[in-house]
PDB file of N, CA and C in Angstrom:
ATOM      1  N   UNK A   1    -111.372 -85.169  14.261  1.00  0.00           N
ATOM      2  CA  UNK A   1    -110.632 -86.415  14.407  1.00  0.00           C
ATOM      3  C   UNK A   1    -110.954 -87.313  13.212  1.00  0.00           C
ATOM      4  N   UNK A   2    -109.925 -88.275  12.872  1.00  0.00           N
ATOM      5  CA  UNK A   2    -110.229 -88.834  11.372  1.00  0.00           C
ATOM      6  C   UNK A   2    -109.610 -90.071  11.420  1.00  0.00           C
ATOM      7  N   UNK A   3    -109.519 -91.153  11.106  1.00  0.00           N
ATOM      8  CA  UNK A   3    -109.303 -92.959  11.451  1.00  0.00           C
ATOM      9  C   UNK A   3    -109.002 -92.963  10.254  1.00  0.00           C
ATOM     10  N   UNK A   4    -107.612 -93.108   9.765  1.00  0.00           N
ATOM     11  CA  UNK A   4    -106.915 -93.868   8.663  1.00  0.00           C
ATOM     12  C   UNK A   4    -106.331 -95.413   8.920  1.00  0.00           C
ATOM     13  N   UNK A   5    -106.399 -95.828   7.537  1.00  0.00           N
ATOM     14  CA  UNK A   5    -106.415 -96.799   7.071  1.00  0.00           C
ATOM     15  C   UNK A   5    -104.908 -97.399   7.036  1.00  0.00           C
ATOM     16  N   UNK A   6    -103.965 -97.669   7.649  1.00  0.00           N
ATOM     17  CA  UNK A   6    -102.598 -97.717   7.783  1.00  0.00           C
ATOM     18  C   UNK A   6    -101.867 -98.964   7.394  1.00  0.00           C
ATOM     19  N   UNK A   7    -102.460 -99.967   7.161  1.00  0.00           N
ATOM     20  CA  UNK A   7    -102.093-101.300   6.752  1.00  0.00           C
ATOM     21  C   UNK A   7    -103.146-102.417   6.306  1.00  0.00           C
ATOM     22  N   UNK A   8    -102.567-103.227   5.376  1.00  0.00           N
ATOM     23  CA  UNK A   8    -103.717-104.454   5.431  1.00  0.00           C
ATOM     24  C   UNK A   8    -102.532-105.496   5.602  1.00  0.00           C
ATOM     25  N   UNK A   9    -102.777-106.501   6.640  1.00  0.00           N
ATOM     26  CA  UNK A   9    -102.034-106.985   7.182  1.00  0.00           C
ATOM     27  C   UNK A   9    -102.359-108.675   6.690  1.00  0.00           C
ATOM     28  N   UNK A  10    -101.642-108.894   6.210  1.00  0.00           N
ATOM     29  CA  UNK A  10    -101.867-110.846   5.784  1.00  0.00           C
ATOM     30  C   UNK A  10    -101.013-111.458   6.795  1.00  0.00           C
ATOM     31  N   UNK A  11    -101.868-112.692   7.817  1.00  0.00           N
ATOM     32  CA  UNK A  11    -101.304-113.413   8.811  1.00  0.00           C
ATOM     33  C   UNK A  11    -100.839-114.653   7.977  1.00  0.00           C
ATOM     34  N   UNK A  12     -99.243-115.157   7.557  1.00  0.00           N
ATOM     35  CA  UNK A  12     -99.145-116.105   6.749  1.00  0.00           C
ATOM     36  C   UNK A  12     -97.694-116.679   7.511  1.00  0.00           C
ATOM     37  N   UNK A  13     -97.362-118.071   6.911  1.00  0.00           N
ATOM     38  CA  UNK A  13     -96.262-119.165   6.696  1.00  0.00           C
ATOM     39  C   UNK A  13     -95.054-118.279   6.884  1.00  0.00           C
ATOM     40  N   UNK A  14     -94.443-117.423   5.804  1.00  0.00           N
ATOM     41  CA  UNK A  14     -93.851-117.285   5.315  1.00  0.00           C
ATOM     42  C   UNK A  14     -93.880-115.839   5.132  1.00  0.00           C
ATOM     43  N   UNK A  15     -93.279-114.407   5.842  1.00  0.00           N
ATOM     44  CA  UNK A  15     -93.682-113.348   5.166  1.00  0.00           C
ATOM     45  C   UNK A  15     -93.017-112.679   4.103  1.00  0.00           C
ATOM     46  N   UNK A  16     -91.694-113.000   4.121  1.00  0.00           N
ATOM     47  CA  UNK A  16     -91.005-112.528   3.052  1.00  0.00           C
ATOM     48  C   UNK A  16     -91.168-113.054   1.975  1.00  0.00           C
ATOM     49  N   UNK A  17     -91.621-114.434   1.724  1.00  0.00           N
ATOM     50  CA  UNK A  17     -92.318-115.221   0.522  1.00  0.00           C
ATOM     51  C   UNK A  17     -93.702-114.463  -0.191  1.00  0.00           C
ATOM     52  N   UNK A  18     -94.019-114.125   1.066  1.00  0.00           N
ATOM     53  CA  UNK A  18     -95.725-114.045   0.688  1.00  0.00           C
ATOM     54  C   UNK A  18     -95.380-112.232   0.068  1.00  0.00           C
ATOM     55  N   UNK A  19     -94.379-111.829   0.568  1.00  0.00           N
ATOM     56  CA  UNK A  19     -94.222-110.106   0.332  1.00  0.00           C
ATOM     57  C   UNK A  19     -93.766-110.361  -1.380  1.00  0.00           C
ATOM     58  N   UNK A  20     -92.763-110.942  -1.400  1.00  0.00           N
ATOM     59  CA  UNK A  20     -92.276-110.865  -2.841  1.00  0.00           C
ATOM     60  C   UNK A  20     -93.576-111.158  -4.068  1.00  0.00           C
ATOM     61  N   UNK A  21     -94.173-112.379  -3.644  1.00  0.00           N
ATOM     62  CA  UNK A  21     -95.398-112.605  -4.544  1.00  0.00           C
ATOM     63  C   UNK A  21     -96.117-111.263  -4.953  1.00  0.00           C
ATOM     64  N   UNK A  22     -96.796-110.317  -3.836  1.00  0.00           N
ATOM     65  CA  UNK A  22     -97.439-109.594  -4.242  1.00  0.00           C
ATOM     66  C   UNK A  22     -96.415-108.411  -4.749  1.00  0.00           C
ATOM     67  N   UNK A  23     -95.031-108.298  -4.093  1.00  0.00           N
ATOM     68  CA  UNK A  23     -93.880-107.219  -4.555  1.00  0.00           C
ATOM     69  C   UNK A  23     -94.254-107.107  -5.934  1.00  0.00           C
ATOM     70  N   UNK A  24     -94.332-108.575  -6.732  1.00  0.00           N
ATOM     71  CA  UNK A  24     -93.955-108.813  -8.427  1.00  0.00           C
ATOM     72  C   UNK A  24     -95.319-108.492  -9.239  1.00  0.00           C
ATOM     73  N   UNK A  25     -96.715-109.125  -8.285  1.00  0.00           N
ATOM     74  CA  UNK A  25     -97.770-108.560  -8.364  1.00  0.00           C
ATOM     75  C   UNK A  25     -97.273-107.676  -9.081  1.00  0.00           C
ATOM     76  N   UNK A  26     -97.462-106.594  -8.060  1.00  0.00           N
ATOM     77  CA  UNK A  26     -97.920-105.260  -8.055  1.00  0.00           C
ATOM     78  C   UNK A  26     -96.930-104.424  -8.617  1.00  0.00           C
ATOM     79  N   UNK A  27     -95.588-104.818  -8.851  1.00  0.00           N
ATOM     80  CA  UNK A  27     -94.723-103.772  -9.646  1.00  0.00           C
ATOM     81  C   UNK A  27     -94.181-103.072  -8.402  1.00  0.00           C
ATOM     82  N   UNK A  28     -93.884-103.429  -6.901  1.00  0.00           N
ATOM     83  CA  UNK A  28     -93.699-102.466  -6.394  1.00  0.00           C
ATOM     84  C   UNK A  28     -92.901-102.916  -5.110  1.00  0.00           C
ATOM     85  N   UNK A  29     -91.426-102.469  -4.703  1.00  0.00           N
ATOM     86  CA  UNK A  29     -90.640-102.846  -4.150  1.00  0.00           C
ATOM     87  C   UNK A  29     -91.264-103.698  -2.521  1.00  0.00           C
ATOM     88  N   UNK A  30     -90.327-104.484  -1.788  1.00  0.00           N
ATOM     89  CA  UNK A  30     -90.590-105.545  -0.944  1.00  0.00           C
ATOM     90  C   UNK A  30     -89.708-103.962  -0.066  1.00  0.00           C
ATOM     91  N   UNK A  31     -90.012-103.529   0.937  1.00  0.00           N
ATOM     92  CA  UNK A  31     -89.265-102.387   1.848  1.00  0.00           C
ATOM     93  C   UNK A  31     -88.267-103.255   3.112  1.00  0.00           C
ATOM     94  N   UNK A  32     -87.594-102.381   2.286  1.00  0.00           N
ATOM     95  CA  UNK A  32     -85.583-103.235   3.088  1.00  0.00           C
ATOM     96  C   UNK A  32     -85.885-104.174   4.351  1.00  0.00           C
ATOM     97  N   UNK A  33     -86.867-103.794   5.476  1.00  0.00           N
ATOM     98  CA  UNK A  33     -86.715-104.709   6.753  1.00  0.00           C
ATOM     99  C   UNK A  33     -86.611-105.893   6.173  1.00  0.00           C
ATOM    100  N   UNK A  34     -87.433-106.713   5.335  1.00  0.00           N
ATOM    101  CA  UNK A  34     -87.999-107.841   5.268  1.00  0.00           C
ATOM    102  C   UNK A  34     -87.708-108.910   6.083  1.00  0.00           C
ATOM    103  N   UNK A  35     -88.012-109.822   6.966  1.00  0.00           N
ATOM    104  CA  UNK A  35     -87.248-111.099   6.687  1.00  0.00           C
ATOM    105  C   UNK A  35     -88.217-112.169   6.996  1.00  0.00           C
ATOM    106  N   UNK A  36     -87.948-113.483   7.120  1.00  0.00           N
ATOM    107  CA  UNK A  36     -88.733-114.421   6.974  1.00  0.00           C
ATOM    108  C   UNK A  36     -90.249-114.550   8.157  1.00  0.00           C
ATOM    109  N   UNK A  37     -89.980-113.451   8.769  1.00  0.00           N
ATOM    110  CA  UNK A  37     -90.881-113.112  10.194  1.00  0.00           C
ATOM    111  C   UNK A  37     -92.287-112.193   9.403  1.00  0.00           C
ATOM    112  N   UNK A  38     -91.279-110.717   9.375  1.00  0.00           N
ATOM    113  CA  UNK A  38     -92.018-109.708   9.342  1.00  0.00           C
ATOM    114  C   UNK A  38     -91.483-108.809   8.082  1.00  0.00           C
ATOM    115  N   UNK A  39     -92.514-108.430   6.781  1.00  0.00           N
ATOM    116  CA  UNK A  39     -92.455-107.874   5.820  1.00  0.00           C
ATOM    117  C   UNK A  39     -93.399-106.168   5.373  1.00  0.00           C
ATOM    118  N   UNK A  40     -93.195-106.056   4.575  1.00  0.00           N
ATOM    119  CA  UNK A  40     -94.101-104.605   3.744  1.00  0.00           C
ATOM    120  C   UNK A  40     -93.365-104.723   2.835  1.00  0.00           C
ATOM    121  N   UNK A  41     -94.968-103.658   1.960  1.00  0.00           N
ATOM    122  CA  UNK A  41     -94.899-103.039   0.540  1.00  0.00           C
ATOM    123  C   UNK A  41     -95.089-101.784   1.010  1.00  0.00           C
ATOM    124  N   UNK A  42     -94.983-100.917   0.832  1.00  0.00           N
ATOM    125  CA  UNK A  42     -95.221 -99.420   0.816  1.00  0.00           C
ATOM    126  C   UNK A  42     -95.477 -98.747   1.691  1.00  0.00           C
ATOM    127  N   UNK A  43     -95.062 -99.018   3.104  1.00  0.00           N
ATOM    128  CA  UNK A  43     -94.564 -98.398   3.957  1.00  0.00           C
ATOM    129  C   UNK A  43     -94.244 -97.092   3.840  1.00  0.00           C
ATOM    130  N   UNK A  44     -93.798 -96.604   3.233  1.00  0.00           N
ATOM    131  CA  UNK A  44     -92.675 -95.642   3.004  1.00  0.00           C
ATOM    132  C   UNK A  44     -92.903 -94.809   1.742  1.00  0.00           C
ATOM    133  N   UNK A  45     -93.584 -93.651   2.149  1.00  0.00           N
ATOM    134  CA  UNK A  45     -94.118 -92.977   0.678  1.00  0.00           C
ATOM    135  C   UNK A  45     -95.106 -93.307  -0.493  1.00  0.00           C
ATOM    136  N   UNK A  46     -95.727 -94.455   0.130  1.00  0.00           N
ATOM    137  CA  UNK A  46     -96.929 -94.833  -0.662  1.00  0.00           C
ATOM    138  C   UNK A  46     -98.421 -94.389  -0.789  1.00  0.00           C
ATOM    139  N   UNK A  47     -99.088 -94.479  -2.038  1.00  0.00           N
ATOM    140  CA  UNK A  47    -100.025 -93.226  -2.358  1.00  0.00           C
ATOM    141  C   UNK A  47    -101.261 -94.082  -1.624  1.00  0.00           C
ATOM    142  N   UNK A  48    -100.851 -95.283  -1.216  1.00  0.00           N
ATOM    143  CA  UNK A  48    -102.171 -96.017  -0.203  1.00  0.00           C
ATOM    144  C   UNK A  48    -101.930 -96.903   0.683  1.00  0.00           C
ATOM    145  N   UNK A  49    -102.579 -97.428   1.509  1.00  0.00           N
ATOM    146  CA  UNK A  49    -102.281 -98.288   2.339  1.00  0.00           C
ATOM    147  C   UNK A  49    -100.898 -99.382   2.157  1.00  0.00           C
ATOM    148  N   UNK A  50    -100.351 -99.352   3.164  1.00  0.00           N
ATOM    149  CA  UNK A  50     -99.060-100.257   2.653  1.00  0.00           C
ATOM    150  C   UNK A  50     -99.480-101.960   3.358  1.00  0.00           C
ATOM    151  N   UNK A  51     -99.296-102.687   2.554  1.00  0.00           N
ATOM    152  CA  UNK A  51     -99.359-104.240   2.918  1.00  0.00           C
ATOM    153  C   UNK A  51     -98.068-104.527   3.856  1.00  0.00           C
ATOM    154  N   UNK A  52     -98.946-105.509   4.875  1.00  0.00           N
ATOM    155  CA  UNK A  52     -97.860-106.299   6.129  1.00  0.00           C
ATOM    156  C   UNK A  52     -98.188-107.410   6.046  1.00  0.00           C
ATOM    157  N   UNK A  53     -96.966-107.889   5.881  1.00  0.00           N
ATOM    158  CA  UNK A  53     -97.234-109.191   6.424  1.00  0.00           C
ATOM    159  C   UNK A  53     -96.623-110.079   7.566  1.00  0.00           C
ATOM    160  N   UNK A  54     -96.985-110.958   8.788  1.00  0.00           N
ATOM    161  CA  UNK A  54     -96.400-111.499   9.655  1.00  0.00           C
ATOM    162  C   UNK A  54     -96.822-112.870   9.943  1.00  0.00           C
ATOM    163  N   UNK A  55     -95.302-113.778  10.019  1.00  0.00           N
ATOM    164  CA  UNK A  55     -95.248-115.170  10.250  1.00  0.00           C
ATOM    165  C   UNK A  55     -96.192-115.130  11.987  1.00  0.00           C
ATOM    166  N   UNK A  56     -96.919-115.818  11.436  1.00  0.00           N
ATOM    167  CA  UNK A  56     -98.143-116.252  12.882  1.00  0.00           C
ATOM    168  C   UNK A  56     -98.219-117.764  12.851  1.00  0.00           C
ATOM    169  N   UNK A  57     -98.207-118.500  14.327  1.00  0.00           N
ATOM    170  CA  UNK A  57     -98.069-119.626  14.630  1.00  0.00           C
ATOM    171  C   UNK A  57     -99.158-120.628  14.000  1.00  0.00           C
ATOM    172  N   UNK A  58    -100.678-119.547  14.425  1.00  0.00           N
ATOM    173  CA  UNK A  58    -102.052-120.392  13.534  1.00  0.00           C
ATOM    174  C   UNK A  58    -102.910-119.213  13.041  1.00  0.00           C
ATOM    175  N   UNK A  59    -102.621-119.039  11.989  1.00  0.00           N
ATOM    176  CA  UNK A  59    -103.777-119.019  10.454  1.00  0.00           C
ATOM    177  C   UNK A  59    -105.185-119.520  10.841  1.00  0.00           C
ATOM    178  N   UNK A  60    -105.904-118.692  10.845  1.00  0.00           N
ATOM    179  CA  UNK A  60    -107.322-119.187  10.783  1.00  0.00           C
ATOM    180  C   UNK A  60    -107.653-120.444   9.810  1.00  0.00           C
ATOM    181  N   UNK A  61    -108.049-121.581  10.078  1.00  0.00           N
ATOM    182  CA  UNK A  61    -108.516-121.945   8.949  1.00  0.00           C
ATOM    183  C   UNK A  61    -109.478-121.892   7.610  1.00  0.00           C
ATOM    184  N   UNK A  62    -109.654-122.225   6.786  1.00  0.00           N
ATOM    185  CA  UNK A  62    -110.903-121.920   6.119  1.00  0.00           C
ATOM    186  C   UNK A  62    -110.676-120.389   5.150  1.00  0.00           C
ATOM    187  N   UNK A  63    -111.570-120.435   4.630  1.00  0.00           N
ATOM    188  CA  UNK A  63    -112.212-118.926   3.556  1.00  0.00           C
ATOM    189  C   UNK A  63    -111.480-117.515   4.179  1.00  0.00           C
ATOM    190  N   UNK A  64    -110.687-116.689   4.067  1.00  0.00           N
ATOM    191  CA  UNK A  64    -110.614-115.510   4.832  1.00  0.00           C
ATOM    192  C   UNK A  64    -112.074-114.858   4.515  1.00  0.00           C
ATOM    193  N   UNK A  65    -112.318-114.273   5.258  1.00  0.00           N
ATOM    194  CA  UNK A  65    -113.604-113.219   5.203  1.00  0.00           C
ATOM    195  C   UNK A  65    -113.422-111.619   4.743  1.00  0.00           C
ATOM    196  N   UNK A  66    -111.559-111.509   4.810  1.00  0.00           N
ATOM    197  CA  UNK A  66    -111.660-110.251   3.635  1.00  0.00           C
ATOM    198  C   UNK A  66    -110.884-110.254   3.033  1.00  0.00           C
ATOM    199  N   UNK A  67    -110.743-109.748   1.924  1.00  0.00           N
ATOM    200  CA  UNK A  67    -109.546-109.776   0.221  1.00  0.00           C
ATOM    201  C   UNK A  67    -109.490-108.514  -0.047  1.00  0.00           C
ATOM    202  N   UNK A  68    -109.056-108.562  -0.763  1.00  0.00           N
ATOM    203  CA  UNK A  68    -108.679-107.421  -1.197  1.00  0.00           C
ATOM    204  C   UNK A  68    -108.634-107.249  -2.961  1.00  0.00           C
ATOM    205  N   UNK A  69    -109.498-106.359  -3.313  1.00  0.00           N
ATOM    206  CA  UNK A  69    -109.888-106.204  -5.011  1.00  0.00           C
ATOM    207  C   UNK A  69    -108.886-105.583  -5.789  1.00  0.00           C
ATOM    208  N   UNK A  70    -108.079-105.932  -6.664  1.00  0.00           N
ATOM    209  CA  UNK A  70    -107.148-105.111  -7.481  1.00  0.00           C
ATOM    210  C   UNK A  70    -108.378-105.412  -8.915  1.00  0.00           C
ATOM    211  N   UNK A  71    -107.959-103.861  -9.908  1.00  0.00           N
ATOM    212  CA  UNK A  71    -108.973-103.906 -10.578  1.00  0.00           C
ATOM    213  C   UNK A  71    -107.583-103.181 -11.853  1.00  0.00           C
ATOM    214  N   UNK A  72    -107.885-103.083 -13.104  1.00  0.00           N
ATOM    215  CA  UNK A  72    -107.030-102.811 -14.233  1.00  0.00           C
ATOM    216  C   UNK A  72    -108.034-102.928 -15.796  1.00  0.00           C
ATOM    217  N   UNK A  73    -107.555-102.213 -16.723  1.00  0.00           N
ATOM    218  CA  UNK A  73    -108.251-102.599 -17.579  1.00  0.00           C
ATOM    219  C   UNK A  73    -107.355-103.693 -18.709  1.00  0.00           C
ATOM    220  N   UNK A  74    -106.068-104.047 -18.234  1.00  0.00           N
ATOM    221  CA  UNK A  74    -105.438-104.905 -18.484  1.00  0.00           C
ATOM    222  C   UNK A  74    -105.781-106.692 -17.336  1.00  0.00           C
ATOM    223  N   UNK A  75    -106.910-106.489 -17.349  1.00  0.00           N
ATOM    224  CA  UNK A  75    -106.859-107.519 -15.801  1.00  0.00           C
ATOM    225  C   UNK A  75    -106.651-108.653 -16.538  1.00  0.00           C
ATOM    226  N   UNK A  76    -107.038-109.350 -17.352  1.00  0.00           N
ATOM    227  CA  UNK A  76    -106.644-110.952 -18.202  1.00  0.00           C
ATOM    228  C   UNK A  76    -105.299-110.592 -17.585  1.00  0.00           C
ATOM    229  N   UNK A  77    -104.406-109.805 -18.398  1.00  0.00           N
ATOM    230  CA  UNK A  77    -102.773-109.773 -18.259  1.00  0.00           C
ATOM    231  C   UNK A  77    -102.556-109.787 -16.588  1.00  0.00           C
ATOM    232  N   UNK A  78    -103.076-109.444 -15.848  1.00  0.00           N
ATOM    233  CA  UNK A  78    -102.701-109.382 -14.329  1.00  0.00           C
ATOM    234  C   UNK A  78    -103.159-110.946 -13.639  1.00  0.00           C
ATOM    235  N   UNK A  79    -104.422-111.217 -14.279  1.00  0.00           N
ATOM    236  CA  UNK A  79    -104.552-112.716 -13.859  1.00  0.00           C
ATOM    237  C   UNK A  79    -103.342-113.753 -14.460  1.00  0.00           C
ATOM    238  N   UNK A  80    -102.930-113.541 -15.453  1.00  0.00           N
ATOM    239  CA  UNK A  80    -101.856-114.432 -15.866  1.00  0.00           C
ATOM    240  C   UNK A  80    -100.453-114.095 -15.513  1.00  0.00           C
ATOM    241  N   UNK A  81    -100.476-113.000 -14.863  1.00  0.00           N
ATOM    242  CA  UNK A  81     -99.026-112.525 -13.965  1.00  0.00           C
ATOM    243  C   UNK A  81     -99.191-113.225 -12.810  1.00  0.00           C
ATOM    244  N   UNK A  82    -100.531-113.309 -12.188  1.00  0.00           N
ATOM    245  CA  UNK A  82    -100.282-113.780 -10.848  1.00  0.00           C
ATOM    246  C   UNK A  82    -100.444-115.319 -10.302  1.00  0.00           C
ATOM    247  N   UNK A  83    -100.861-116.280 -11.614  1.00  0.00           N
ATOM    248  CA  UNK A  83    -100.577-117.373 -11.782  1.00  0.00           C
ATOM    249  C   UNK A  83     -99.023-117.375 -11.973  1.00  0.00           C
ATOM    250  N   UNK A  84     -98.259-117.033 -12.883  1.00  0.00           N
ATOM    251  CA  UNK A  84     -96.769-117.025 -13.570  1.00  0.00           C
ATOM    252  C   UNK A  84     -96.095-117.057 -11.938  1.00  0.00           C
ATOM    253  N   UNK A  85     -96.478-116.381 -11.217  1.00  0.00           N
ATOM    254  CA  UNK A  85     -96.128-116.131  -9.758  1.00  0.00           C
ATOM    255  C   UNK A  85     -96.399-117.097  -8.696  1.00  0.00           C
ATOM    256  N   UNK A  86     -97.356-117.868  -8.929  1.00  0.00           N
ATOM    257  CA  UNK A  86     -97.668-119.148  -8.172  1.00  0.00           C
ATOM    258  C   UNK A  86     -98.876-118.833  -7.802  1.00  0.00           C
ATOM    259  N   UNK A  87     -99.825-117.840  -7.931  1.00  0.00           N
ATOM    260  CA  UNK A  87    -100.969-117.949  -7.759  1.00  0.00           C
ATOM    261  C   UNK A  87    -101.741-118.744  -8.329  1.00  0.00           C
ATOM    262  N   UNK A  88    -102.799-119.128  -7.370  1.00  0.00           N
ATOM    263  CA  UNK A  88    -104.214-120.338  -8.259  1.00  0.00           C
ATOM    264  C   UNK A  88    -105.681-119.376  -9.051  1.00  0.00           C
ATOM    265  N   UNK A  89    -105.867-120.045 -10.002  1.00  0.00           N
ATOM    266  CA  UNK A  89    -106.862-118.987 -10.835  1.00  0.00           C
ATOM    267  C   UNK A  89    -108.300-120.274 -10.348  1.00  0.00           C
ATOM    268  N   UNK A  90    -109.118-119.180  -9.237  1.00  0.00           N
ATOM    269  CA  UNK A  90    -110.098-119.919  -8.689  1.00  0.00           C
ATOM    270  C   UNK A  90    -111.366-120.104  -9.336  1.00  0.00           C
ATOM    271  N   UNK A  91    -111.655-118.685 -10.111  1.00  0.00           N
ATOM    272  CA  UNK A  91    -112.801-118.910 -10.969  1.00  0.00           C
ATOM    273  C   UNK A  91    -113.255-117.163 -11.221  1.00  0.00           C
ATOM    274  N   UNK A  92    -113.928-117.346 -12.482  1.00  0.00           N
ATOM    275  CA  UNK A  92    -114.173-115.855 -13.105  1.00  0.00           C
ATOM    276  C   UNK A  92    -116.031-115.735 -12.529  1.00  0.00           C
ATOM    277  N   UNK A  93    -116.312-114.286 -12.687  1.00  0.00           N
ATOM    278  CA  UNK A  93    -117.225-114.160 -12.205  1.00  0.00           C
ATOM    279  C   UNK A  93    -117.693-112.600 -13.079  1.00  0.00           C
ATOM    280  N   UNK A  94    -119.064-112.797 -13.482  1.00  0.00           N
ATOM    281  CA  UNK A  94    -119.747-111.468 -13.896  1.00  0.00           C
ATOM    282  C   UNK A  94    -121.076-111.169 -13.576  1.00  0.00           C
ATOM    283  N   UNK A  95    -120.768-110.551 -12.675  1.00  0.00           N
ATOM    284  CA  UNK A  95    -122.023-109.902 -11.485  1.00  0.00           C
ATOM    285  C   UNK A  95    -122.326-108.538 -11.389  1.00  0.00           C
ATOM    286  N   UNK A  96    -123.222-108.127 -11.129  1.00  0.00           N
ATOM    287  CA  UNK A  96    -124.175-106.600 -10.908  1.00  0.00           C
ATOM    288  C   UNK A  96    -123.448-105.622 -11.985  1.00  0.00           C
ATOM    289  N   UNK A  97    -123.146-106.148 -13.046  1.00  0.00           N
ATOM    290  CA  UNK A  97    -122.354-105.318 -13.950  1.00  0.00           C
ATOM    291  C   UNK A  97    -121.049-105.296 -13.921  1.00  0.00           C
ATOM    292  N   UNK A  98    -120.107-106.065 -13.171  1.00  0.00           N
ATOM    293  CA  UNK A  98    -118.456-106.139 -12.721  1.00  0.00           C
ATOM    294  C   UNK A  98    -118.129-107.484 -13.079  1.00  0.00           C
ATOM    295  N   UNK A  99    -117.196-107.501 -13.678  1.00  0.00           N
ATOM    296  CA  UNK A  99    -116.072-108.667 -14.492  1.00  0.00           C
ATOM    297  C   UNK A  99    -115.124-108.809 -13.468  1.00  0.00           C
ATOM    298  N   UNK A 100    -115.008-110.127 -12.615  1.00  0.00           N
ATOM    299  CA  UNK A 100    -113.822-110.512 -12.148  1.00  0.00           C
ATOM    300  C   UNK A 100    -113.114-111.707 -12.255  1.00  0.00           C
ATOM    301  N   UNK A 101    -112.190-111.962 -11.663  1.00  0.00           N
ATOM    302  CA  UNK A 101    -111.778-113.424 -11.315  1.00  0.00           C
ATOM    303  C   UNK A 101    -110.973-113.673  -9.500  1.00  0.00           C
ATOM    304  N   UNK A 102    -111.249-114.606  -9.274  1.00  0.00           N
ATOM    305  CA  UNK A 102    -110.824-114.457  -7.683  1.00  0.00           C
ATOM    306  C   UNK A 102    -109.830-115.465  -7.882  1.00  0.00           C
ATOM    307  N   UNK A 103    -108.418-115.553  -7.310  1.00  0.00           N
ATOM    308  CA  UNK A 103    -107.308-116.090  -7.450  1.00  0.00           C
ATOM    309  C   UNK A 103    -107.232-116.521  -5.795  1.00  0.00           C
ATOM    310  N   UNK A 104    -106.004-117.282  -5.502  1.00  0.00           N
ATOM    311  CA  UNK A 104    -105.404-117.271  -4.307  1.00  0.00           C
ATOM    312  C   UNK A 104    -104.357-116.828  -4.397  1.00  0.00           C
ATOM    313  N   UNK A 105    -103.573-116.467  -3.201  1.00  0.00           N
ATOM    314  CA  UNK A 105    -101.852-116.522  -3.254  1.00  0.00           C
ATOM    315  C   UNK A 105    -101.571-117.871  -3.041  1.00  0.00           C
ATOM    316  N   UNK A 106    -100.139-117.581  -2.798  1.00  0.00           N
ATOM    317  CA  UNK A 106     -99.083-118.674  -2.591  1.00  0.00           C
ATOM    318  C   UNK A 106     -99.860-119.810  -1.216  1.00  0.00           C
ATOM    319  N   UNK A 107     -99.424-119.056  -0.723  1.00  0.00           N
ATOM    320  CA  UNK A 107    -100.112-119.349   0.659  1.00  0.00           C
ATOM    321  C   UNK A 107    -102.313-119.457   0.847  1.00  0.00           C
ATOM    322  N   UNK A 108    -102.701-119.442  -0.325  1.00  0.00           N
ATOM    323  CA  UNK A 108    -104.352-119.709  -0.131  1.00  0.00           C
ATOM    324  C   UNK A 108    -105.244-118.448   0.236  1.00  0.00           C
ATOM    325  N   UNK A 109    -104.795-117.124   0.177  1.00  0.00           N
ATOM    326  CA  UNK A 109    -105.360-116.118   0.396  1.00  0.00           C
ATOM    327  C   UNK A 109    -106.110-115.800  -0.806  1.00  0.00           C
ATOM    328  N   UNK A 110    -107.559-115.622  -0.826  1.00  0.00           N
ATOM    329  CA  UNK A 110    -107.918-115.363  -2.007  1.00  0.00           C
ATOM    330  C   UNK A 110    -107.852-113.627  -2.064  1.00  0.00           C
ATOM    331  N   UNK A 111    -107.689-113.269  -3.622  1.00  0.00           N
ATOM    332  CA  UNK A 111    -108.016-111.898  -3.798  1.00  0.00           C
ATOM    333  C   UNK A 111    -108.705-111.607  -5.294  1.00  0.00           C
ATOM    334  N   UNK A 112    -109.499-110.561  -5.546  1.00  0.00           N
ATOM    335  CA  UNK A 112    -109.789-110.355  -7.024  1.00  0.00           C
ATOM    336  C   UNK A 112    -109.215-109.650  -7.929  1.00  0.00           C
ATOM    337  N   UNK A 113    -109.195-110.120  -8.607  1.00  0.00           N
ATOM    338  CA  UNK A 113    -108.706-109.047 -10.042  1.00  0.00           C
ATOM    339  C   UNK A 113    -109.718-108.613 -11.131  1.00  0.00           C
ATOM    340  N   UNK A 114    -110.153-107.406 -11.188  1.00  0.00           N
ATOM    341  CA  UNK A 114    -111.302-106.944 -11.516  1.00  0.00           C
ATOM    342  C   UNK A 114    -110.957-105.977 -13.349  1.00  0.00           C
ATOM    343  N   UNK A 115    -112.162-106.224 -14.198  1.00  0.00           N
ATOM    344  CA  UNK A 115    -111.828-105.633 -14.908  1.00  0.00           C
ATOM    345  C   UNK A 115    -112.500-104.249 -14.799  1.00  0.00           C
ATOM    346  N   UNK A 116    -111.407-102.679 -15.153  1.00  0.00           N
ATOM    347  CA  UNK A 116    -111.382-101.616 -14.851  1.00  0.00           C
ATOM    348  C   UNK A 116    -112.934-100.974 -15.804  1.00  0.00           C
TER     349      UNK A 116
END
């Protein structure tokens, strides 16, 4: 028996907003359902977990407690894509040997962008 990993799910405002942000991110289509409720990325033939997202009444407040690391050896260029996109550039960081920067989305979700 084996427990896969089937979604990472962002509880937000807005899901079709919040889908396109990371759609442009990531280079990688918003999947046809979309609408202002309930969204995905890669649902459908993707080589990893596909992102969900769903309009929820209350959002935890405060810090989320998990993100999610995108890493590139182009990462400067990905931090300045995801500002261009409406992301906030929160602050850079170089720790235990790893180069990052932690951003928010649209909506205040932080995530990192790591250099590869």
């Amino acid at each position: 028996m084996t427990l896969a990993l089937g979604h990472i799910t962002f509880d937000c405002d807005h899901a079709s907003t919040l889908a396109a942000f990371y759609s442009q991110l990531l280079d990688k289509p918003v999947d046809p359902e979309a609408s202002e409720y309930f969204a995905t990325i890669g649902k459908y033939g993707s080589d990893g977990p596909a992102l969900m997202f769903i309009k929820v009444p209350d959002k935890n407040p405060g810090k989320n407690v998990l993100h999610i690391d995108f890493h590139s050896a182009q990462w400067r260029d990905y931090i300045e894509r995801a500002i261009s996109l409406g992301g906030k550039h929160i602050g850079d960081f170089d720790e235990y040997g790893q180069q990052w920067a932690t951003l928010a989305d649209p909506e205040g979700n932080l995530f990192d962008i790591g250099k590869d």
